[in-house]
Protein backbone atom coordinates (compact mmCIF):
# COMPACT_ATOMS: atom_id res chain seq x y z
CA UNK A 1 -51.98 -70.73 52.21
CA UNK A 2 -51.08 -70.74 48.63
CA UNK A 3 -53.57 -68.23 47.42
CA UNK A 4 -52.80 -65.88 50.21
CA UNK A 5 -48.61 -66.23 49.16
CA UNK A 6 -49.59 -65.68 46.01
CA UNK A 7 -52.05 -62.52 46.42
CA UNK A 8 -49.18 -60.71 48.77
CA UNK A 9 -46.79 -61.58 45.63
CA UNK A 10 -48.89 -59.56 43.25
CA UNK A 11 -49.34 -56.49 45.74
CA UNK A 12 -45.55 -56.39 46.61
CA UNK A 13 -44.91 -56.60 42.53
CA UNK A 14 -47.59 -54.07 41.99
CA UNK A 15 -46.36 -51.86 44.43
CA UNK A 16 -43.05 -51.83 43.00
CA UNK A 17 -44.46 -51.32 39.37
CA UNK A 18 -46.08 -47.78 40.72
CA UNK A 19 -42.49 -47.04 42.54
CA UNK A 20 -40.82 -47.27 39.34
CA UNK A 21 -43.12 -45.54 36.90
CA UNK A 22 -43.09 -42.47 40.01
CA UNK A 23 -39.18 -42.60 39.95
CA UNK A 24 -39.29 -42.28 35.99
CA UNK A 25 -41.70 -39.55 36.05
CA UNK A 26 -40.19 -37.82 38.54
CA UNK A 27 -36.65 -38.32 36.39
CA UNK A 28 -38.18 -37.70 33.80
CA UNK A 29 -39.63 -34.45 34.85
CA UNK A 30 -36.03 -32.92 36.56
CA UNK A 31 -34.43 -33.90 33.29
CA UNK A 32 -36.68 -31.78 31.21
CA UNK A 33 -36.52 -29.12 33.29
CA UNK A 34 -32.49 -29.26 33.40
CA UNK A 35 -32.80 -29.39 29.05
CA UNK A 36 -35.25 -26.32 29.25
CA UNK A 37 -32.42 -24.27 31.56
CA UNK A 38 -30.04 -25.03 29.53
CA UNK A 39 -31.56 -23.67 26.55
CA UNK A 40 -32.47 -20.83 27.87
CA UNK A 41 -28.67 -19.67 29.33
CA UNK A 42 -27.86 -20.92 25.69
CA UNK A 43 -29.59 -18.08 24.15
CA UNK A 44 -28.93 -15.62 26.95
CA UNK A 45 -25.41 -16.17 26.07
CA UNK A 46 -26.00 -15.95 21.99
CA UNK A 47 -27.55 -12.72 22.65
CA UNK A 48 -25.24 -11.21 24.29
CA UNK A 49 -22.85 -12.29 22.51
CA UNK A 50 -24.66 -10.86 19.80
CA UNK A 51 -25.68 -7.63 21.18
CA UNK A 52 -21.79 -6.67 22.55
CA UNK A 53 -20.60 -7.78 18.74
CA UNK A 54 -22.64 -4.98 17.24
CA UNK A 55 -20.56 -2.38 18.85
CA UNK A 56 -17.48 -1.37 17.71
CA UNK A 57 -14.27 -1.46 20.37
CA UNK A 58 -16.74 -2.98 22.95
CA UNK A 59 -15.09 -5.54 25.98
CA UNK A 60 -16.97 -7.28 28.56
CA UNK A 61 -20.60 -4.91 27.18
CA UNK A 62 -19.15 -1.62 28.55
CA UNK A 63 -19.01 0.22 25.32
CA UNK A 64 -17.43 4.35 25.92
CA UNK A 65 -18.33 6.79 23.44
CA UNK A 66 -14.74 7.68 22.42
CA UNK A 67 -14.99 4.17 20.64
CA UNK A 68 -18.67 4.87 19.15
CA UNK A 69 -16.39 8.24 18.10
CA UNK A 70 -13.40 6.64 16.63
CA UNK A 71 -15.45 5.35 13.48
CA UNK A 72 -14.36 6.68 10.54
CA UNK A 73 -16.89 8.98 8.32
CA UNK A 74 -15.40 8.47 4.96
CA UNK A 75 -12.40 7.91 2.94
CA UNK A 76 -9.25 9.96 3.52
CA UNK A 77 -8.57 11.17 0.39
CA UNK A 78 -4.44 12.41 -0.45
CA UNK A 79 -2.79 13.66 -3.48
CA UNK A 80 1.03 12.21 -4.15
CA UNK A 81 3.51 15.27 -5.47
CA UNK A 82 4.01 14.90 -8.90
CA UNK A 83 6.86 15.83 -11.47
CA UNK A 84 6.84 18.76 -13.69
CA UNK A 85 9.40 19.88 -16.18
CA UNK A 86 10.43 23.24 -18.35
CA UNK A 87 10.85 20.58 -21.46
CA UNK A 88 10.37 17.23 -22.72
CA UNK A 89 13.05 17.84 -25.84
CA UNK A 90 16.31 18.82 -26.16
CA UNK A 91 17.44 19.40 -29.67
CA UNK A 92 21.35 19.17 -30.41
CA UNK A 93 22.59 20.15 -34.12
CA UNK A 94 26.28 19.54 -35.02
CA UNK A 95 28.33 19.64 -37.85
CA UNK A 96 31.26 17.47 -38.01
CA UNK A 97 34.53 18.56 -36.57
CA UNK A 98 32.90 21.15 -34.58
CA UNK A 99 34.96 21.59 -31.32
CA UNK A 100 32.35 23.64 -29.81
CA UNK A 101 30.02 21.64 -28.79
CA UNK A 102 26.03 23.10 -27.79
CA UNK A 103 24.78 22.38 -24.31
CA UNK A 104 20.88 22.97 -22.75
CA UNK A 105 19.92 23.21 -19.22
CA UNK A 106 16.67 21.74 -18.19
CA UNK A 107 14.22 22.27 -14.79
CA UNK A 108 12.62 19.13 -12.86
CA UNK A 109 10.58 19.71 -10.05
CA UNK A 110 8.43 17.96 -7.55
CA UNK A 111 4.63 19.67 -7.20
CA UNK A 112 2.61 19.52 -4.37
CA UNK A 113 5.79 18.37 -1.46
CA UNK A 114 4.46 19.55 1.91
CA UNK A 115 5.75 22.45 3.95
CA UNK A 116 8.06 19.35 6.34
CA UNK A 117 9.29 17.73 2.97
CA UNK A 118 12.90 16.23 4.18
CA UNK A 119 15.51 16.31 1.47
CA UNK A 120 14.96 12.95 0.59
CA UNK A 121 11.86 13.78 -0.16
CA UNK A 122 13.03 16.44 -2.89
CA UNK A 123 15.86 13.80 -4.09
CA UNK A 124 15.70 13.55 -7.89
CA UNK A 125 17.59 10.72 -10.17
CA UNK A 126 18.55 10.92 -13.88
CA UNK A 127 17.95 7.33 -15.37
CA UNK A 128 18.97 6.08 -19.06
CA UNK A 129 18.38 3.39 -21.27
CA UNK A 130 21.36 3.82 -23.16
CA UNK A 131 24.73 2.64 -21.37
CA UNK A 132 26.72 5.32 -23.36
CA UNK A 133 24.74 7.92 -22.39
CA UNK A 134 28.42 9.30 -20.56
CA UNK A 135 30.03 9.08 -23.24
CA UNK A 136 27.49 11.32 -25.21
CA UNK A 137 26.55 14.12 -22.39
CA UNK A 138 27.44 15.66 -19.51
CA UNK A 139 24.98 16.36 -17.10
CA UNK A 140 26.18 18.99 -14.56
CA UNK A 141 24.30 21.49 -11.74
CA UNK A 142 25.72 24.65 -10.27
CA UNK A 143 25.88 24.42 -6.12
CA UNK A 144 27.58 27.22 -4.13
CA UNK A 145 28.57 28.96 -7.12
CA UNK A 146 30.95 25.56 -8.50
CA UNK A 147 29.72 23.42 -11.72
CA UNK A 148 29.64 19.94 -10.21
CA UNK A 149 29.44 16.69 -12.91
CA UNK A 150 26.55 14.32 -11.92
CA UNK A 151 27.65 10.71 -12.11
CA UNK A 152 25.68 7.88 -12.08
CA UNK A 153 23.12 7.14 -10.62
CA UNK A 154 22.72 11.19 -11.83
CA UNK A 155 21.47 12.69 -7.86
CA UNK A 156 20.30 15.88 -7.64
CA UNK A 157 17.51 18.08 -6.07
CA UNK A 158 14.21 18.99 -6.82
CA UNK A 159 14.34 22.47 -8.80
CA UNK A 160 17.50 22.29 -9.73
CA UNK A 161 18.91 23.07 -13.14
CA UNK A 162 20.38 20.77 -14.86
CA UNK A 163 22.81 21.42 -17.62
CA UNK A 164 22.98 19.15 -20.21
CA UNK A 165 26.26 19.64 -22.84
CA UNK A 166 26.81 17.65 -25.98
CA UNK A 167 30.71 15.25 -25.44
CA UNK A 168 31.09 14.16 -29.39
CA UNK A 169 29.81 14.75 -32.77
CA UNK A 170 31.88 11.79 -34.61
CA UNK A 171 29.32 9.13 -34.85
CA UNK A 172 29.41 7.00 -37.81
CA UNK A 173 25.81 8.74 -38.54
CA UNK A 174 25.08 5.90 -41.55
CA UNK A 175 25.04 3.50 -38.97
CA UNK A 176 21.99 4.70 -37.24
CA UNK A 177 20.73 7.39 -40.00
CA UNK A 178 19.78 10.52 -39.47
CA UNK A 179 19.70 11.37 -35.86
CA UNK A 180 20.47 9.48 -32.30
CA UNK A 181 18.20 9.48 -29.50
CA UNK A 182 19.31 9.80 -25.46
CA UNK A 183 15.82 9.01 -23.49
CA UNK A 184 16.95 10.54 -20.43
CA UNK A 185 14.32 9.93 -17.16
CA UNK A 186 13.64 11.80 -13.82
CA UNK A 187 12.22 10.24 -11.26
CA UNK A 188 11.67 10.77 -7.44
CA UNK A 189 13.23 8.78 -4.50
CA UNK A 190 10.07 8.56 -2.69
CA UNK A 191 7.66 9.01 -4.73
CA UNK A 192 7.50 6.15 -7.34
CA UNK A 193 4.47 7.18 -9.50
CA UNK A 194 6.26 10.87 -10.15
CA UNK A 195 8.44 10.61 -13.53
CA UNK A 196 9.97 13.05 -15.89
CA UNK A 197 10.85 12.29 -19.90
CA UNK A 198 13.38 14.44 -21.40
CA UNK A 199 14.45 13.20 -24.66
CA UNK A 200 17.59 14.59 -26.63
CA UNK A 201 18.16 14.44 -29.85
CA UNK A 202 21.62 14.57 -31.25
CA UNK A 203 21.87 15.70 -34.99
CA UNK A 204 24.43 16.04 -37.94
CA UNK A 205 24.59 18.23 -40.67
């Protein structure tokens, strides 16, 4: 009775031994085959991903040709207007006491403004170093027929003339030797590389 207890013990444990190692297998089996999907929609996706990057202004891999079009062949290449003057010296000589004083006119233009240019594109401003630079000159233009002063900050037009006349001649000239120097600069509203020098040069005798 013993032995026959004891032989249906081992077949029931042997039986269950084989019922395990199947379920592993089987387990075992569904799991790689779940790793092995999974891997593959992986790279599905990284190429597609990759393949729909590669094309410019493409959404959801329908690319149109207007966005294969809108790629740009090259730099666009444009040429600021720049500032160009009739002089870059005005010369004044005085002698002392004269009452009548010399005066210059000078030109300033922008080159190259297209066709549409607004007038604040052609605006034009006088700048100076020198604080007394009123009390030395006066810069005036001529508009619809009338001589009208420019004040600071000196506006005017592009191609305008600008006349430039001498105020005083009774500097203490040993205090600053022979001559005295007015760096006068044009530049353009909206166009902050153009500049202008004119430089004026006051004399005495």
């Amino acid at each position: 009775m013993k032995d026959n207890t004891k032989t249906a013990l081992t077949i029931v444990a042997a039986v269950g031994v084989l019922a395990a190692l199947t379920a592993i297998l089987v387990f075992g089996a569904k799991m790689a085959q779940r790793i092995k999907q999974g891997e593959d929609s992986s790279l599905i996706s990284e190429s597609y991903a990759a393949t729909n990057s590669s094309v410019p202004g493409s959404s959801n891999g329908n690319t149109s040709s207007a966005s294969l079009g809108s790629v740009s062949s090259g730099p666009v290449v444009t040429t600021a207007p720049t500032l160009k003057g009739s002089t870059q010296k005005i010369t004044f000589n005085t002698i002392t006491g004269q009452t009548d004083l010399p005066s210059e006119s000078f030109v300033v233009a922008l080159s190259g403004l297209p066709d549409n240019a607004s007038e604040l594109d052609k605006q034009l401003f006088i700048t100076c170093d020198d604080d007394t630079l009123d009390t030395w000159l006066k810069l005036t233009v001529v508009r619809n027929g009338a001589e009208v002063t420019l004040k600071s900050p000196y506006q005017y037009s592009s191609g305008e003339s600008v006349k430039v006349t001498l105020l005083r001649n009774d500097y203490d000239w040993t205090k600053v030797g022979q001559f005295y120097k007015l760096p006068l600069i044009v530049y353009a509203t909206n166009y902050p590389d153009a500049y202008w020098f004119v430089d004026v040069y006051i004399y005495t005798d």
